[in-house]
PDB file of N, CA and C in Angstrom:
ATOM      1  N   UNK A   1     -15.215  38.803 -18.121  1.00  0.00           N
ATOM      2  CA  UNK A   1     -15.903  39.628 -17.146  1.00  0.00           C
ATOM      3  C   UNK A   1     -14.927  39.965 -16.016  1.00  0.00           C
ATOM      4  N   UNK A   2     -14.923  41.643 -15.996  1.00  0.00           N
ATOM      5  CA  UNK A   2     -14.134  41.609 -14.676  1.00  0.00           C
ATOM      6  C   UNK A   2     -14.345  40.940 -12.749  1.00  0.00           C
ATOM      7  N   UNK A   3     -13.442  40.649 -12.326  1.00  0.00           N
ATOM      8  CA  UNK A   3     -13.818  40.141 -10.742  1.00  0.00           C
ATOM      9  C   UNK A   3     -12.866  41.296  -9.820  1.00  0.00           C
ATOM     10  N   UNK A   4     -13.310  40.682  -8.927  1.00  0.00           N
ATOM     11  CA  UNK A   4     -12.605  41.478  -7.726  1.00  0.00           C
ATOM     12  C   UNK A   4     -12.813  40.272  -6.278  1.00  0.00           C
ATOM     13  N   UNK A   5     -12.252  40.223  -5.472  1.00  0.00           N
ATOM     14  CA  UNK A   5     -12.479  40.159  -4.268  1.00  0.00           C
ATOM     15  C   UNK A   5     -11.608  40.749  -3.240  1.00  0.00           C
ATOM     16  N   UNK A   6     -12.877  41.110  -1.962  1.00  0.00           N
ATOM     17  CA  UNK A   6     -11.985  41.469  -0.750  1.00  0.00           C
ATOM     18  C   UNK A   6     -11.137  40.129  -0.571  1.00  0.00           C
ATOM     19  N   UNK A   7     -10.153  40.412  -0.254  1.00  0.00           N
ATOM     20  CA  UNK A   7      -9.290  39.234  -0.125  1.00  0.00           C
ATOM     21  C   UNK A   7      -8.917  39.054   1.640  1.00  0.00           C
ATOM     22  N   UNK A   8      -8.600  38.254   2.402  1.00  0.00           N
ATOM     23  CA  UNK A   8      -7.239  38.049   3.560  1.00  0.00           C
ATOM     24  C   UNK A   8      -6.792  36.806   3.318  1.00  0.00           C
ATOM     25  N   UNK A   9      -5.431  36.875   3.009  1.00  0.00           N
ATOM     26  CA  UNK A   9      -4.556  35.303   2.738  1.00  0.00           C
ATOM     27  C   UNK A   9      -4.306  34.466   3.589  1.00  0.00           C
ATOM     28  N   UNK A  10      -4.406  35.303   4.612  1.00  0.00           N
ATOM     29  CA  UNK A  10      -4.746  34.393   6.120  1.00  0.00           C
ATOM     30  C   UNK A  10      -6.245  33.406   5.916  1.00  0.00           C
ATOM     31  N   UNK A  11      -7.096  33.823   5.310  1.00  0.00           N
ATOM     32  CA  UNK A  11      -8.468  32.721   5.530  1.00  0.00           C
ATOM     33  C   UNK A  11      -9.280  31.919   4.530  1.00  0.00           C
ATOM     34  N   UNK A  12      -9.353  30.709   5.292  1.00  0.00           N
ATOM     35  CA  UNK A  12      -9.194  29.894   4.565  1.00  0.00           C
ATOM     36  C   UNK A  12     -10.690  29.654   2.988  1.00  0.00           C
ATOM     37  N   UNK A  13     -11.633  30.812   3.852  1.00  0.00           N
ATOM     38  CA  UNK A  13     -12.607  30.531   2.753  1.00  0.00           C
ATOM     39  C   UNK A  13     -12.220  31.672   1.958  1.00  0.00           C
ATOM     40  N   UNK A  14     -11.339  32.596   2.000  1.00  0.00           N
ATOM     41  CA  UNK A  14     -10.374  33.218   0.941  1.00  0.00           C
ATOM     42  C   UNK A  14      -9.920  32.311  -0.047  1.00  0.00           C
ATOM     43  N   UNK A  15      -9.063  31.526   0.547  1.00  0.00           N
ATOM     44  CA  UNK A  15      -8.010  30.711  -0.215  1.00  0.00           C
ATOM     45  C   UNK A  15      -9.041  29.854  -0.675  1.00  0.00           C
ATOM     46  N   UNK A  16     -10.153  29.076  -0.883  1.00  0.00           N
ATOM     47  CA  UNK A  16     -10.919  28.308  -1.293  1.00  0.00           C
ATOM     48  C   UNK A  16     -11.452  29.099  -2.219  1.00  0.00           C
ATOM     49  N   UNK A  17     -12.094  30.511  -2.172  1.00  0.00           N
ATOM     50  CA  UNK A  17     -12.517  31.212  -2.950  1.00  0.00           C
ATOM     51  C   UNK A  17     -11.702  30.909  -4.387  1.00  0.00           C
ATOM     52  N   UNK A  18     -10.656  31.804  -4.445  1.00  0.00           N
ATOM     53  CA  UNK A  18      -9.563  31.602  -4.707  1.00  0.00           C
ATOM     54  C   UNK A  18      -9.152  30.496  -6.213  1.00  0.00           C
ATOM     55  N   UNK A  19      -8.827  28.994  -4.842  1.00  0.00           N
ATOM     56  CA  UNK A  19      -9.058  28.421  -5.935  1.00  0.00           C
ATOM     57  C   UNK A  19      -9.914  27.810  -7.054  1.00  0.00           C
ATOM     58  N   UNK A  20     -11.305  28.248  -6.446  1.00  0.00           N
ATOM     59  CA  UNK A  20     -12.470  28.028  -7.283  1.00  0.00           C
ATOM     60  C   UNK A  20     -12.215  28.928  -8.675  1.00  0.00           C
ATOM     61  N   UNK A  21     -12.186  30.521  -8.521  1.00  0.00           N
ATOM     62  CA  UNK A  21     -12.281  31.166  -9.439  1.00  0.00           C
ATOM     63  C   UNK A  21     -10.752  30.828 -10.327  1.00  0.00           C
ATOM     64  N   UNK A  22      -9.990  30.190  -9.503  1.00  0.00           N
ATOM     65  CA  UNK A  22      -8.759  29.700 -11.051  1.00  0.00           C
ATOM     66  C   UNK A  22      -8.877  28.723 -11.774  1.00  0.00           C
ATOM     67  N   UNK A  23     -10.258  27.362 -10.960  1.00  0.00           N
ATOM     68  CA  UNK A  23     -10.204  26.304 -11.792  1.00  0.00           C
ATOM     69  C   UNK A  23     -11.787  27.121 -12.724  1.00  0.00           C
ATOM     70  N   UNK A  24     -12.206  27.829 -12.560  1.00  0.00           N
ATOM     71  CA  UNK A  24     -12.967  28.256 -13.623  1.00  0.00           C
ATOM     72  C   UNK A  24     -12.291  29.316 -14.515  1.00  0.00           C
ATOM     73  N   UNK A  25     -11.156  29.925 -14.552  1.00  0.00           N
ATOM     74  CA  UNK A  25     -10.210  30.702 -15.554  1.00  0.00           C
ATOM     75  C   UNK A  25     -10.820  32.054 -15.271  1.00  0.00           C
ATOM     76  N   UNK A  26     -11.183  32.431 -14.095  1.00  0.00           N
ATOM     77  CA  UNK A  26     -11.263  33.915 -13.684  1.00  0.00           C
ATOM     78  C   UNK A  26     -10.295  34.054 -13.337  1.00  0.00           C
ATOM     79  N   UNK A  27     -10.047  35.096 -13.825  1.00  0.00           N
ATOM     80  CA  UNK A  27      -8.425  35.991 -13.326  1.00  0.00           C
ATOM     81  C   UNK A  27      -9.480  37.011 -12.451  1.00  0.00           C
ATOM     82  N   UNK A  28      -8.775  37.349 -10.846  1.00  0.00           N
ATOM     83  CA  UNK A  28      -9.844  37.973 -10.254  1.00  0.00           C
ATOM     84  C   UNK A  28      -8.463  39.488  -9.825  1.00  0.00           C
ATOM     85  N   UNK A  29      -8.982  40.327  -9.164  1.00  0.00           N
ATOM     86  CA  UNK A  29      -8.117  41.298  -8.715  1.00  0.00           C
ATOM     87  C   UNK A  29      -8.530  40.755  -7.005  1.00  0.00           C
ATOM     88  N   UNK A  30      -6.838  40.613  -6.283  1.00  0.00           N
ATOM     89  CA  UNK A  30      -8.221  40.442  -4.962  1.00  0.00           C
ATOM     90  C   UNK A  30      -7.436  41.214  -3.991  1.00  0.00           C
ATOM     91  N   UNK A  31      -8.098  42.082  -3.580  1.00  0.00           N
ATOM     92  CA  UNK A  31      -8.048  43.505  -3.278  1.00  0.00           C
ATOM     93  C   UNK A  31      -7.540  42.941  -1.415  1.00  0.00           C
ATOM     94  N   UNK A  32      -6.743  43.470  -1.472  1.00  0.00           N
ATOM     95  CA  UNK A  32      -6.147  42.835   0.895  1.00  0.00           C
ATOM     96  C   UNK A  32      -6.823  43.998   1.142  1.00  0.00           C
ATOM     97  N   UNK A  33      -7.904  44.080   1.288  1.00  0.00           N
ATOM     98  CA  UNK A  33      -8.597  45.133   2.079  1.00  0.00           C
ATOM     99  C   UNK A  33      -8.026  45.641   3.750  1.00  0.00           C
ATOM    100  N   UNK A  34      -7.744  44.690   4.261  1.00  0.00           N
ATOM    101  CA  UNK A  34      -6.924  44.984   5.423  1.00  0.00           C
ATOM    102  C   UNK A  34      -5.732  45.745   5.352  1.00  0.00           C
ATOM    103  N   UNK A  35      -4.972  45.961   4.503  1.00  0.00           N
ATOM    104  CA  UNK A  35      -3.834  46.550   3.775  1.00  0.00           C
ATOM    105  C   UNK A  35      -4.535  48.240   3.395  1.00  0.00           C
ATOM    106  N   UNK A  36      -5.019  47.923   2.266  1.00  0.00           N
ATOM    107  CA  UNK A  36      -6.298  48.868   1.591  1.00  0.00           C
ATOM    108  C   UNK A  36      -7.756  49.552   2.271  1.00  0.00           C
ATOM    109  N   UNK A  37      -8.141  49.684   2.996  1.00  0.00           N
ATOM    110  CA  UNK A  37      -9.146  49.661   3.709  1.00  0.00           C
ATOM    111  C   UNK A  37     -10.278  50.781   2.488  1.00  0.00           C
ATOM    112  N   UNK A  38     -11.357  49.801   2.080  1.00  0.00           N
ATOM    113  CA  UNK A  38     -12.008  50.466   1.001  1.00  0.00           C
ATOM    114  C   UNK A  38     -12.696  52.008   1.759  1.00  0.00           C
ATOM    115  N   UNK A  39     -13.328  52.648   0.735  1.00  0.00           N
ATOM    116  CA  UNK A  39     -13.781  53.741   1.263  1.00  0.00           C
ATOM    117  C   UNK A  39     -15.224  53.527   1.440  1.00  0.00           C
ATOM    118  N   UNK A  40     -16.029  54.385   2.703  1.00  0.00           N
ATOM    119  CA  UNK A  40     -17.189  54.141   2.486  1.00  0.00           C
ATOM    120  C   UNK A  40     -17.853  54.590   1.709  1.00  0.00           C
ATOM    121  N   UNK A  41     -17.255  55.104   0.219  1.00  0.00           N
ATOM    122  CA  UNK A  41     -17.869  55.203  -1.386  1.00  0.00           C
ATOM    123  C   UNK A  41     -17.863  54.066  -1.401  1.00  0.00           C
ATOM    124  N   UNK A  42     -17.168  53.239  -1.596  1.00  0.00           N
ATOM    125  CA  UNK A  42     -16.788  51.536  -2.294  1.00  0.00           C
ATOM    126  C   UNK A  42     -17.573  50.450  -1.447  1.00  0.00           C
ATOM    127  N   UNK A  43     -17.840  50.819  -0.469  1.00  0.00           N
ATOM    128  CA  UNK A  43     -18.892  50.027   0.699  1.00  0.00           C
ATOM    129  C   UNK A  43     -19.941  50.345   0.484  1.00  0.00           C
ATOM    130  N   UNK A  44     -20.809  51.088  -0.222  1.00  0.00           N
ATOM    131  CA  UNK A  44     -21.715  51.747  -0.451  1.00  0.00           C
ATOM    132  C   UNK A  44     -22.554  50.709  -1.782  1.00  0.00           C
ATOM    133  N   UNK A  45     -21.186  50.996  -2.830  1.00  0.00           N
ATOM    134  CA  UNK A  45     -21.359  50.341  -3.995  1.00  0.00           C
ATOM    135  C   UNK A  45     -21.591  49.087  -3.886  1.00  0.00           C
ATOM    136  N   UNK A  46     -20.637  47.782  -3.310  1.00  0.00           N
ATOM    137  CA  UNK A  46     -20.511  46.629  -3.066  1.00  0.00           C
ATOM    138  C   UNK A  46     -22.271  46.631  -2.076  1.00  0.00           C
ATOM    139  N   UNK A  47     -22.250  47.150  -1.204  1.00  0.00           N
ATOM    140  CA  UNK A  47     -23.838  47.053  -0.630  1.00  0.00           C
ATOM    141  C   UNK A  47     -24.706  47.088  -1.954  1.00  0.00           C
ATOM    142  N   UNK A  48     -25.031  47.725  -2.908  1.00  0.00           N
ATOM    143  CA  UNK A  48     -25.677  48.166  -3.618  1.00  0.00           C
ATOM    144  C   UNK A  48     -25.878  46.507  -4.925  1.00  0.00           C
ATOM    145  N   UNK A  49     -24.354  46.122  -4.911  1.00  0.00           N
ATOM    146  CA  UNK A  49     -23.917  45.041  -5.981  1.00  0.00           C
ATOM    147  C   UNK A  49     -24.712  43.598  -5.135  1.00  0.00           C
ATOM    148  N   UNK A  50     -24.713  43.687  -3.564  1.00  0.00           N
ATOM    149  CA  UNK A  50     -25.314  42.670  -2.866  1.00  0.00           C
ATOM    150  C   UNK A  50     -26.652  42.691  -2.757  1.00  0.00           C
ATOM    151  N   UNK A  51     -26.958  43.536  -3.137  1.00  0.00           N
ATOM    152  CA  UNK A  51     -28.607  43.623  -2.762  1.00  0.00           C
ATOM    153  C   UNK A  51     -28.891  44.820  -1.380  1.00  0.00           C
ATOM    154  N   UNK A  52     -27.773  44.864  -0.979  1.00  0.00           N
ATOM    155  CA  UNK A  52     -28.208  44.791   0.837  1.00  0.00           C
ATOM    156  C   UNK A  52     -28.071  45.992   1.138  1.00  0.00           C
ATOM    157  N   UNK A  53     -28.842  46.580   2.357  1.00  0.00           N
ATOM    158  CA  UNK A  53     -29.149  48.263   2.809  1.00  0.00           C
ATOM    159  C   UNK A  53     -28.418  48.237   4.094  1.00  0.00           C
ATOM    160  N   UNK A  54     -28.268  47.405   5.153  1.00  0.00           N
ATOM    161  CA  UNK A  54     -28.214  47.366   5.942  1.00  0.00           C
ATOM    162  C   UNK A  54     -26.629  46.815   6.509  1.00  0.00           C
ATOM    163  N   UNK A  55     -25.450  47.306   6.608  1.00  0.00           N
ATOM    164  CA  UNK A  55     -24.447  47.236   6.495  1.00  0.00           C
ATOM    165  C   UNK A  55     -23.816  45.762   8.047  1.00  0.00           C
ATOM    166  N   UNK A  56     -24.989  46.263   8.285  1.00  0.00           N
ATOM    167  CA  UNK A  56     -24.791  44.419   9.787  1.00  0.00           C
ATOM    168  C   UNK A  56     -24.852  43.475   8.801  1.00  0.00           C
ATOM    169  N   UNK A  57     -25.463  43.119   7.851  1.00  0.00           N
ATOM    170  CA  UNK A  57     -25.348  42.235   6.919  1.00  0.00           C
ATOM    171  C   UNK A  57     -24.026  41.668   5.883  1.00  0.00           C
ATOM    172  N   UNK A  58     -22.899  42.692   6.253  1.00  0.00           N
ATOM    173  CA  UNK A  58     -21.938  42.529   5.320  1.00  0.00           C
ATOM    174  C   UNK A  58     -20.222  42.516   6.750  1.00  0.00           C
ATOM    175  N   UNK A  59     -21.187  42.816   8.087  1.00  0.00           N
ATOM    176  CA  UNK A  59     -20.493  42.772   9.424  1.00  0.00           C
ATOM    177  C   UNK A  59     -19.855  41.683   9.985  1.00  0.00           C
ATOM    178  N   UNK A  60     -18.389  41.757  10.569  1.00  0.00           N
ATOM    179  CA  UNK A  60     -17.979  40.640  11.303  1.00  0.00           C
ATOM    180  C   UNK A  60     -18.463  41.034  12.463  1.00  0.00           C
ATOM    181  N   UNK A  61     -19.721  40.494  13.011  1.00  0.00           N
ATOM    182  CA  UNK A  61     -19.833  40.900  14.767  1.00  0.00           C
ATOM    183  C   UNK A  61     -19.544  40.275  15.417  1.00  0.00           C
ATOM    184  N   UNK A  62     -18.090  39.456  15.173  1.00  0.00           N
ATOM    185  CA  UNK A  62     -17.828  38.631  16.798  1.00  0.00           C
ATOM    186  C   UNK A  62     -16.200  39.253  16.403  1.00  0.00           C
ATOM    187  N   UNK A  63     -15.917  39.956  16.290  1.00  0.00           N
ATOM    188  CA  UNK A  63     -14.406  40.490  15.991  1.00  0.00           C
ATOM    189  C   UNK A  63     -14.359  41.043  17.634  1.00  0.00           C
ATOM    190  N   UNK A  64     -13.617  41.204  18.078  1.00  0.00           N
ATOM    191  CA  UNK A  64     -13.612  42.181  19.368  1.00  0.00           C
ATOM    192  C   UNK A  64     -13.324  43.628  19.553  1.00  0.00           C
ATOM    193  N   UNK A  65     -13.653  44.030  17.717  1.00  0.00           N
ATOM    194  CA  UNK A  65     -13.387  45.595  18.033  1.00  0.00           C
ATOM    195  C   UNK A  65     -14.862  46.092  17.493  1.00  0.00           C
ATOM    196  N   UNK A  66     -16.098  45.170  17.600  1.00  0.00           N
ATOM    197  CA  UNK A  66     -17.524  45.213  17.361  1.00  0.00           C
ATOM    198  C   UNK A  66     -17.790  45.573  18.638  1.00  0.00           C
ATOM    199  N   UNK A  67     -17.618  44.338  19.754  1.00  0.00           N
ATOM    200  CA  UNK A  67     -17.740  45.105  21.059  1.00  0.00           C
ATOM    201  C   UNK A  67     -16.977  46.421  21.498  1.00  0.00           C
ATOM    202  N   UNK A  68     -16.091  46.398  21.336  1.00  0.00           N
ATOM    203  CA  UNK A  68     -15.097  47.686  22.058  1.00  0.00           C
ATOM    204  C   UNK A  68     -15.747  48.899  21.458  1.00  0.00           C
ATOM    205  N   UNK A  69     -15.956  49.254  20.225  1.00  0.00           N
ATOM    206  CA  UNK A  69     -16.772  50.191  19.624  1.00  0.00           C
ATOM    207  C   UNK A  69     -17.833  50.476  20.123  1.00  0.00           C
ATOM    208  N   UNK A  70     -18.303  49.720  20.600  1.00  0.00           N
ATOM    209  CA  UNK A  70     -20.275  49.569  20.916  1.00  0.00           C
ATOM    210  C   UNK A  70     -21.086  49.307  19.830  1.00  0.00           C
ATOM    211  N   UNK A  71     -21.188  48.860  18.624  1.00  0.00           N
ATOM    212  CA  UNK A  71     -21.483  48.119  17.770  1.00  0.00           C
ATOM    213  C   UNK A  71     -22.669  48.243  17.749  1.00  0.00           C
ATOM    214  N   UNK A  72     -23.035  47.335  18.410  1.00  0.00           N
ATOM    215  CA  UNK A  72     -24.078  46.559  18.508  1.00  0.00           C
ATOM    216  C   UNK A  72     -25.773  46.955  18.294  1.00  0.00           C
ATOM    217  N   UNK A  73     -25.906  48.425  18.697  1.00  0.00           N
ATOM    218  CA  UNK A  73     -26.995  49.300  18.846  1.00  0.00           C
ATOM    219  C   UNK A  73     -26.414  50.330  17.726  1.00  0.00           C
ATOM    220  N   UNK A  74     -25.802  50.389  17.250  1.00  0.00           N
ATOM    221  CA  UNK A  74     -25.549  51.175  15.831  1.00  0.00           C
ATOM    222  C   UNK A  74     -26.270  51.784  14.963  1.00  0.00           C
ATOM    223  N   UNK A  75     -25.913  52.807  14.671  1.00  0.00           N
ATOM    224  CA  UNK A  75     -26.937  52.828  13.248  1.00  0.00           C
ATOM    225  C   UNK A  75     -26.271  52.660  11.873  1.00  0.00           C
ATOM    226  N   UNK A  76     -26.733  53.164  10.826  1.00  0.00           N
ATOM    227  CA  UNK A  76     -26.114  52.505   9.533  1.00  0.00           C
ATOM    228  C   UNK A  76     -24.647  53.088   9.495  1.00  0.00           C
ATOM    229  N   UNK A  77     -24.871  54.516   9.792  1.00  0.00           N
ATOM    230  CA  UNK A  77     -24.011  55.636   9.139  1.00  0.00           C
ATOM    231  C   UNK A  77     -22.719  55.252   9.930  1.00  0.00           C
ATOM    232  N   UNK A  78     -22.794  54.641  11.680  1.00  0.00           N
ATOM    233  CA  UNK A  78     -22.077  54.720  11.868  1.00  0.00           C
ATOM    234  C   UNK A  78     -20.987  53.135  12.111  1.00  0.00           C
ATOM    235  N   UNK A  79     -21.672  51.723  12.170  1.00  0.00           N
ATOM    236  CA  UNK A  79     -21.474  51.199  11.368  1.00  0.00           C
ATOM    237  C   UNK A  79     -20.380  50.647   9.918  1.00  0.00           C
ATOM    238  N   UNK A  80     -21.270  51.705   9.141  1.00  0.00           N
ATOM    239  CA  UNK A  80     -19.981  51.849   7.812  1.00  0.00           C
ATOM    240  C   UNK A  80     -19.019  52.598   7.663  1.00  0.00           C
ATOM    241  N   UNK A  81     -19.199  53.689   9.128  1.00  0.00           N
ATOM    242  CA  UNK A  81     -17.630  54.414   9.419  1.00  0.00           C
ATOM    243  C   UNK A  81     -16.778  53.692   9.978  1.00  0.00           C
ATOM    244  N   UNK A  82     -17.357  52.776  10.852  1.00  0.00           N
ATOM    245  CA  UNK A  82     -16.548  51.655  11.363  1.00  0.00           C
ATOM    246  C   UNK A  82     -15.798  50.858  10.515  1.00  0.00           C
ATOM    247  N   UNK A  83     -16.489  50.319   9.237  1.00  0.00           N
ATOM    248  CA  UNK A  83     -15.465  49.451   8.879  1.00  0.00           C
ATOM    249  C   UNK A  83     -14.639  50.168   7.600  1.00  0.00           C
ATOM    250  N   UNK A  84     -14.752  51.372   7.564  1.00  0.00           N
ATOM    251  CA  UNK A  84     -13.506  51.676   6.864  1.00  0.00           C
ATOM    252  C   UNK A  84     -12.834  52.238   7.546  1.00  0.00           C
ATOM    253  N   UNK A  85     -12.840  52.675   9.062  1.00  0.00           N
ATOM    254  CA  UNK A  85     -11.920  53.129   9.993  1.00  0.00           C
ATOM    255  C   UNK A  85     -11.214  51.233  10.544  1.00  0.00           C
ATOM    256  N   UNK A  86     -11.850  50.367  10.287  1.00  0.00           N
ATOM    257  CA  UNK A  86     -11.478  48.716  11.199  1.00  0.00           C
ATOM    258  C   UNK A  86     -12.176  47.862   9.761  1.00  0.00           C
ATOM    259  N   UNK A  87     -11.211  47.927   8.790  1.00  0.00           N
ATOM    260  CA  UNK A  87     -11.567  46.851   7.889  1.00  0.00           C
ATOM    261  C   UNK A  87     -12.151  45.635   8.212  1.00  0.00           C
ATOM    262  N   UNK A  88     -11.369  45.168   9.758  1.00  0.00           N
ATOM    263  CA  UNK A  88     -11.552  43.957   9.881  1.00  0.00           C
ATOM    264  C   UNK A  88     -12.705  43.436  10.135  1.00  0.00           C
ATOM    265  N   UNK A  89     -13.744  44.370  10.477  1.00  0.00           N
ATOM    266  CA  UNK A  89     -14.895  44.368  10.534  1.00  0.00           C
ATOM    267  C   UNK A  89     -15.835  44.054   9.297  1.00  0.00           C
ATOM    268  N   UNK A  90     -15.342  43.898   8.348  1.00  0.00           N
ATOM    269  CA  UNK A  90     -16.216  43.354   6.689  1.00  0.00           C
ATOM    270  C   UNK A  90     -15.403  41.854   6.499  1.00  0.00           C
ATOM    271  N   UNK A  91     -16.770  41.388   6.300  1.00  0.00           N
ATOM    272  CA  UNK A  91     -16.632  40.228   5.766  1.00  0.00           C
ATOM    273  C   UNK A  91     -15.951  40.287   4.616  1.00  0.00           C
ATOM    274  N   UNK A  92     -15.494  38.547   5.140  1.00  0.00           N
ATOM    275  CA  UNK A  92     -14.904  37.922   3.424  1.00  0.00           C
ATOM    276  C   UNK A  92     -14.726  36.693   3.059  1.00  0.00           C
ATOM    277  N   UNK A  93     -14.721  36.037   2.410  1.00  0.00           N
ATOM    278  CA  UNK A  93     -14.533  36.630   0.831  1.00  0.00           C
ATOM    279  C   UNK A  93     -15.341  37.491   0.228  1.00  0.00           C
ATOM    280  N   UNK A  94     -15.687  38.852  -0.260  1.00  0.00           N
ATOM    281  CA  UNK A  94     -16.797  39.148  -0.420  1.00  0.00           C
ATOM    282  C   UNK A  94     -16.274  39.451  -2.717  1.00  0.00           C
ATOM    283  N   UNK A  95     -16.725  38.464  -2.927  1.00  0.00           N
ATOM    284  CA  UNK A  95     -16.748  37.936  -4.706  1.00  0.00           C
ATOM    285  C   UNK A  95     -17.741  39.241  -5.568  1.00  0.00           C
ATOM    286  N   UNK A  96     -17.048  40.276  -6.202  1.00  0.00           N
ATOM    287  CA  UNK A  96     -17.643  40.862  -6.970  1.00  0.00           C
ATOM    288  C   UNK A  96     -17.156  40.286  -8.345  1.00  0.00           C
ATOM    289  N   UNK A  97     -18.705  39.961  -9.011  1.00  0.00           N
ATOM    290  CA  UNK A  97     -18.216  39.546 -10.830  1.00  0.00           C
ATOM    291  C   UNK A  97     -19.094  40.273 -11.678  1.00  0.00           C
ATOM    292  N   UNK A  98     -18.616  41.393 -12.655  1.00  0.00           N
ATOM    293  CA  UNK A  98     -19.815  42.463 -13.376  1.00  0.00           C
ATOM    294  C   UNK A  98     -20.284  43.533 -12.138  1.00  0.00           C
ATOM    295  N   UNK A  99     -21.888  43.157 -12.167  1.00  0.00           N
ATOM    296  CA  UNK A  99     -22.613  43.912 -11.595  1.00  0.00           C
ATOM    297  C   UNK A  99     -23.091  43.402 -10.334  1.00  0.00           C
ATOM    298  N   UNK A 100     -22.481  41.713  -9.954  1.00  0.00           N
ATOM    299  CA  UNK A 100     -23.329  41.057  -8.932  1.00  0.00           C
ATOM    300  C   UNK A 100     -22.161  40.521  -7.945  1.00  0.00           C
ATOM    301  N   UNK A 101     -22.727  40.378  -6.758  1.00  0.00           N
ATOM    302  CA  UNK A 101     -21.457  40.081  -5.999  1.00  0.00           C
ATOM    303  C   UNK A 101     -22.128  39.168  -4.571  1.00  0.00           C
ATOM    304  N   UNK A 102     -21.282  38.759  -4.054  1.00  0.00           N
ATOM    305  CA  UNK A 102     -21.402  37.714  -2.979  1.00  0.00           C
ATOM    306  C   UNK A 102     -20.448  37.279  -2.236  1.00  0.00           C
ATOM    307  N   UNK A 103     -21.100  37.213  -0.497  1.00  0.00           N
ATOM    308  CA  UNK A 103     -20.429  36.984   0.595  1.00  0.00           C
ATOM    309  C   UNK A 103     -20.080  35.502   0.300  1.00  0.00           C
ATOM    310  N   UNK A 104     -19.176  34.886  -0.227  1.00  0.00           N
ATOM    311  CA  UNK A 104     -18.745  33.902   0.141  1.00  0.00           C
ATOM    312  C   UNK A 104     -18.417  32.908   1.246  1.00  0.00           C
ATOM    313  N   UNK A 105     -19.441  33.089   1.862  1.00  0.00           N
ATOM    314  CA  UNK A 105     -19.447  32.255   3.209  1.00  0.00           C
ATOM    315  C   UNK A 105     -20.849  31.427   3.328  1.00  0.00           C
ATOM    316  N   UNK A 106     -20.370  30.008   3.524  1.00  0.00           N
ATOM    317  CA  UNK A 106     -19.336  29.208   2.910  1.00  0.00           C
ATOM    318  C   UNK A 106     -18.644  29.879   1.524  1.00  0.00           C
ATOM    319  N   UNK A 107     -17.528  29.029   1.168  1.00  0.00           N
ATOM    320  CA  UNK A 107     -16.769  29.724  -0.029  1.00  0.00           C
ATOM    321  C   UNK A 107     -17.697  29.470  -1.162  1.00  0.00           C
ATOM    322  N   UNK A 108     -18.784  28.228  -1.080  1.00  0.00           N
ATOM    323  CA  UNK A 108     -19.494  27.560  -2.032  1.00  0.00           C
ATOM    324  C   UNK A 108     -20.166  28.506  -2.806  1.00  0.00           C
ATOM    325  N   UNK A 109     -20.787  29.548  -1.635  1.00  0.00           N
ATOM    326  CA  UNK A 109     -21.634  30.465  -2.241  1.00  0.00           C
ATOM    327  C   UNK A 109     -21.344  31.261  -3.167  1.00  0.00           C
ATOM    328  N   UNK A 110     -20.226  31.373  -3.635  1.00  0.00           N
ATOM    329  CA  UNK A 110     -19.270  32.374  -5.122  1.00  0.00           C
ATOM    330  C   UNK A 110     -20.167  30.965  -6.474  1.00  0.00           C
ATOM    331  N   UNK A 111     -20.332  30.299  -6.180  1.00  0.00           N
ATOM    332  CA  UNK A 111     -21.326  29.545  -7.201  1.00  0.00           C
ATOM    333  C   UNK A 111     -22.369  30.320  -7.988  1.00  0.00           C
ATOM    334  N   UNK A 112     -22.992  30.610  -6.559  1.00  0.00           N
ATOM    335  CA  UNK A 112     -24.268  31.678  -7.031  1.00  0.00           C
ATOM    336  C   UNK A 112     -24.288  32.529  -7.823  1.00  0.00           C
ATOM    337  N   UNK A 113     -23.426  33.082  -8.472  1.00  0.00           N
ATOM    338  CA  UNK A 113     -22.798  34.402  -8.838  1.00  0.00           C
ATOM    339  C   UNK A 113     -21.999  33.948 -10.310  1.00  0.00           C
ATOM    340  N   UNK A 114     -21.608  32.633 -10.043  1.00  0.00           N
ATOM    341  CA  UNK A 114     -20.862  31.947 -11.117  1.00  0.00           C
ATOM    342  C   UNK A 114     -21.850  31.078 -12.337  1.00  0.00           C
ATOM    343  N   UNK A 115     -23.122  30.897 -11.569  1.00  0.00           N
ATOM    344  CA  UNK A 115     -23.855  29.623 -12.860  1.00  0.00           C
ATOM    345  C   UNK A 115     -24.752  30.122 -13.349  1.00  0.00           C
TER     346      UNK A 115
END
């Protein structure tokens, strides 16, 4: 089954991610979104793979470019322009496997997705 994750090698429930999916023999693609900054086509999809409508749900809101933006009172549209204009603003690890996917936070939660 194919994987993917948003990746940053800087963090540490990355790197835990990580090594979970090697001691289970997933070969994953893991995408440095910070590098890459997905499109809000691909944010759209991954919302869609999570269940979730509401893009605060997939949000880092204590980053300090949540405040500087004005964030906070947002609406969707603008929001998910935000984080493909400020990647850093999407969570991660965020574990796509098939059709189903998950915020890995804690890293534990890539379980869910795995059993």
């Amino acid at each position: 089954m194919e994987a993917s994750v948003f990746f940053n090698p800087d963090c540490t429930n990355c790197q835990t991610v990580k090594g979970i999916l090697s001691e289970r023999g997933i070969d994953a693609e893991y995408v440095r979104y910070l590098e890459q900054a997905p499109t809000r086509a691909e944010l759209e999809r991954v919302m869609g793979l999570l269940s979730i409508d509401d893009p605060r749900e997939m949000i880092r809101s204590k980053e300090p470019v949540f405040d500087d933006l004005g964030l906070a009172s947002a609406g969707r549209d603008e929001l998910l322009d935000a984080m493909v204009a400020h990647p850093i603003l999407i969570q991660r690890p965020i574990v796509i496997l098939g059709d189903k996917a998950v915020i890995a936070r804690p890293a534990e939660e890539v379980f869910t997705i795995l059993d």
